[in-house]
Protein backbone atom coordinates (compact mmCIF):
# COMPACT_ATOMS: atom_id res chain seq x y z
CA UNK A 1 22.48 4.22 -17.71
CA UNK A 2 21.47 1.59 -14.94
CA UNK A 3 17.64 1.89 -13.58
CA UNK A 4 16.05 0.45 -10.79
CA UNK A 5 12.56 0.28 -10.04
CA UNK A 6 11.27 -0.47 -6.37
CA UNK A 7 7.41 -1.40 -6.35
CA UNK A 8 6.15 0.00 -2.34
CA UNK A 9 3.06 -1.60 -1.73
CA UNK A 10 1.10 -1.26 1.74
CA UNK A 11 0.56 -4.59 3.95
CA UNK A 12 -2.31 -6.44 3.28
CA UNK A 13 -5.33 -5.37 5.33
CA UNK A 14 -5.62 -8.57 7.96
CA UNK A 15 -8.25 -6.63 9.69
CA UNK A 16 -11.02 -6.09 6.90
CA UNK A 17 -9.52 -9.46 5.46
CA UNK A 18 -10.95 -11.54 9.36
CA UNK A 19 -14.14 -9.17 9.09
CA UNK A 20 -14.82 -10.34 5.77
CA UNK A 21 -14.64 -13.85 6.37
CA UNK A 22 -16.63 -13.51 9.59
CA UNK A 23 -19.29 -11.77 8.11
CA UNK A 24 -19.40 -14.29 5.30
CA UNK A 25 -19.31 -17.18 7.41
CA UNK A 26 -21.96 -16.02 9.47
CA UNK A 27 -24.39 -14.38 6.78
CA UNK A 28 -24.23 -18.25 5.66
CA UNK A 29 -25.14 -19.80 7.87
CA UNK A 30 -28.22 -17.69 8.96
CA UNK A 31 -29.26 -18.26 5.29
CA UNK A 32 -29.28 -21.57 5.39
CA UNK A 33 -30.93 -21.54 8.69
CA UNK A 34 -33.29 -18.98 7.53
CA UNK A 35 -34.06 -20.80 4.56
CA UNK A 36 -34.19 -24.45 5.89
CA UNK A 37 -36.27 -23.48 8.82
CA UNK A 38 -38.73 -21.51 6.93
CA UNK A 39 -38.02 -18.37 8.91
CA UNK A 40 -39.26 -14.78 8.27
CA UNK A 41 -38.27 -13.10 5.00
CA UNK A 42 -36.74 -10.25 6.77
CA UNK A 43 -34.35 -12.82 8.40
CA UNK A 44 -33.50 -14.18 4.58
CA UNK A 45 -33.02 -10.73 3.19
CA UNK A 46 -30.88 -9.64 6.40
CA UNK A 47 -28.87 -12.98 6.11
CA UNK A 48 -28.47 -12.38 2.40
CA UNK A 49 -27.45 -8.96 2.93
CA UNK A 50 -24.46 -9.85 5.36
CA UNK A 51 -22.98 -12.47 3.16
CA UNK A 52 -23.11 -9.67 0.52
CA UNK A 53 -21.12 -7.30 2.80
CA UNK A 54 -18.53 -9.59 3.39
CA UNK A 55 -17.93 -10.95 -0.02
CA UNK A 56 -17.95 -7.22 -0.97
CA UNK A 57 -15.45 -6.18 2.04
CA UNK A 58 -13.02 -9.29 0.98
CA UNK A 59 -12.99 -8.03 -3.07
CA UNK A 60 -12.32 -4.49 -1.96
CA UNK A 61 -9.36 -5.73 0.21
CA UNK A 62 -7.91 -7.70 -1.77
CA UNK A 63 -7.92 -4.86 -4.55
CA UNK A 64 -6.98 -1.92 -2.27
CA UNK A 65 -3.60 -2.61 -1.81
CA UNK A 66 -2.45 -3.26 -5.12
CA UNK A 67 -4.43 0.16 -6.35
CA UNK A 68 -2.48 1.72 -3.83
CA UNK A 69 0.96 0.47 -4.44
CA UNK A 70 3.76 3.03 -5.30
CA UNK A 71 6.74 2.61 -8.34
CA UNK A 72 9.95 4.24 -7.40
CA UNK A 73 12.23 4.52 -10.59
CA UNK A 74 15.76 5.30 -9.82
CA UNK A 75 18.22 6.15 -12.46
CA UNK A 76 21.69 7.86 -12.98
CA UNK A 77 19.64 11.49 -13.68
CA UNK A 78 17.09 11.12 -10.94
CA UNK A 79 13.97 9.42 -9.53
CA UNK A 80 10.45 8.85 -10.01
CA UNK A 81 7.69 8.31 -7.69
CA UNK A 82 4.26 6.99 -9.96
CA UNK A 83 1.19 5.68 -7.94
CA UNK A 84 -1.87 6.92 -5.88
CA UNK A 85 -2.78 9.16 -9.10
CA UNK A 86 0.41 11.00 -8.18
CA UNK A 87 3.33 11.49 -10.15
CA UNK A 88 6.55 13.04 -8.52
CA UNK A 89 10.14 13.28 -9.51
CA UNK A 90 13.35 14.56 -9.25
CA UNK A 91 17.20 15.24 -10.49
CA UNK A 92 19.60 14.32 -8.36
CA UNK A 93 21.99 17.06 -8.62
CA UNK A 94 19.14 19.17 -6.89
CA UNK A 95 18.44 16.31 -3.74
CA UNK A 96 19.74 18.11 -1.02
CA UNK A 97 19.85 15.20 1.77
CA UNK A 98 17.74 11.72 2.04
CA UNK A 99 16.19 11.86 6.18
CA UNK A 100 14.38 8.45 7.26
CA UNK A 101 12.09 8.24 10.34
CA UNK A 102 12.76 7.24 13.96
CA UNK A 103 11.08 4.21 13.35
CA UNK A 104 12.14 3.74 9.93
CA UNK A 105 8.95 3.68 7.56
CA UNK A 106 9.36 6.79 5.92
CA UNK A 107 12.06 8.23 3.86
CA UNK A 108 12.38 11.51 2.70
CA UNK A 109 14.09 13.03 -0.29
CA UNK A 110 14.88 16.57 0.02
CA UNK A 111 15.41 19.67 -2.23
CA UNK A 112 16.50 21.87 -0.43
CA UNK A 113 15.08 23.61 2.63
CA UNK A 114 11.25 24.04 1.17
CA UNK A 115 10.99 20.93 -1.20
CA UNK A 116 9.96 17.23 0.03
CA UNK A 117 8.89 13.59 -1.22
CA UNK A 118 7.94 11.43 1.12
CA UNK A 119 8.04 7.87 0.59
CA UNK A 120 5.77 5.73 3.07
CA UNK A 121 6.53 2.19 3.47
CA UNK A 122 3.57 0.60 5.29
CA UNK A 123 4.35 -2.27 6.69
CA UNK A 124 6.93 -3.10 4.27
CA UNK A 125 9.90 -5.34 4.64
CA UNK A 126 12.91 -3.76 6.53
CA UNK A 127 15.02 -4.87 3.65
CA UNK A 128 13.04 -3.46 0.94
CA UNK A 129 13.45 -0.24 2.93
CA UNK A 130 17.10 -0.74 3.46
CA UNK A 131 17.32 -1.48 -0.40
CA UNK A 132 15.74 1.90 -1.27
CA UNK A 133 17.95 3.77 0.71
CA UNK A 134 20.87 2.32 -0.40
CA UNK A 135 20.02 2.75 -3.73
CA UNK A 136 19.37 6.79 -3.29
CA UNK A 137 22.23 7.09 -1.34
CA UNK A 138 24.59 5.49 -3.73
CA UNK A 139 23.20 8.17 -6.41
CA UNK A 140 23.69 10.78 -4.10
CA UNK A 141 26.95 9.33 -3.22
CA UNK A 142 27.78 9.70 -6.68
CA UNK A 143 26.27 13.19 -7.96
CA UNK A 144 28.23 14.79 -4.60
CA UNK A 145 31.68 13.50 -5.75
């Protein structure tokens, strides 16, 4: 019995990632100006406080994404989706049809006219897309002949 496992994780957050920095750079140097220039203590504290902020904004992005990545486990009786505190899965004699989006970052795995699992690729490599579906189809492929 062959398995393949497809690890979907989002694209790193640029965004909070520039904030971060920013924030960092310039909570630092306001402390150090605040400090060497023997300015108010409000003006430490706030100084101090921004640096916090982005130290703390650049942890949480760097952890976010890999607490939010997604294992897709494909084998000859089925699939299964683990991640997010979700678990899904399901048999592939009951997988109906496999629909991806128009623009191609979403696949869905249907059972059926009522039944769904969605699988979100944000930001993800075409190819690892591309991969996915192959890999479903070819199980589909198989379980139709």
């Amino acid at each position: 019995m062959s398995k393949t496992v497809h690890v979907i994780t989002p694209r790193p957050p640029v965004r909070a990632l520039v904030i971060a920095a920013v924030a960092s750079l310039v909570g630092a140097v306001l402390l150090v100006l605040a400090l060497g220039n023997d300015w108010h203590p409000v003006a430490v504290i706030l100084s101090a406080l921004l640096l916090a902020a982005g130290l703390l904004l650049a942890v949480a992005a760097f952890i976010a994404p890999s607490r939010q990545a997604v294992t897709l486990t494909i084998d000859d009786e089925g699939y299964r989706v683990n991640g997010g505190g979700k678990e899904s899965s399901g048999q592939w004699a009951d997988v109906s049809r496999l629909t991806q989006s128009e623009d191609g970052s979403r696949l869905t795995i249907h059972h059926g006219p009522e039944r769904r699992n969605h699988l979100v690729f944000q930001g993800s490599d075409p190819s690892q897309i591309r991969r996915v579906a192959t890999d479903i189809r070819r199980q589909l492929q198989r379980f139709s002949a």
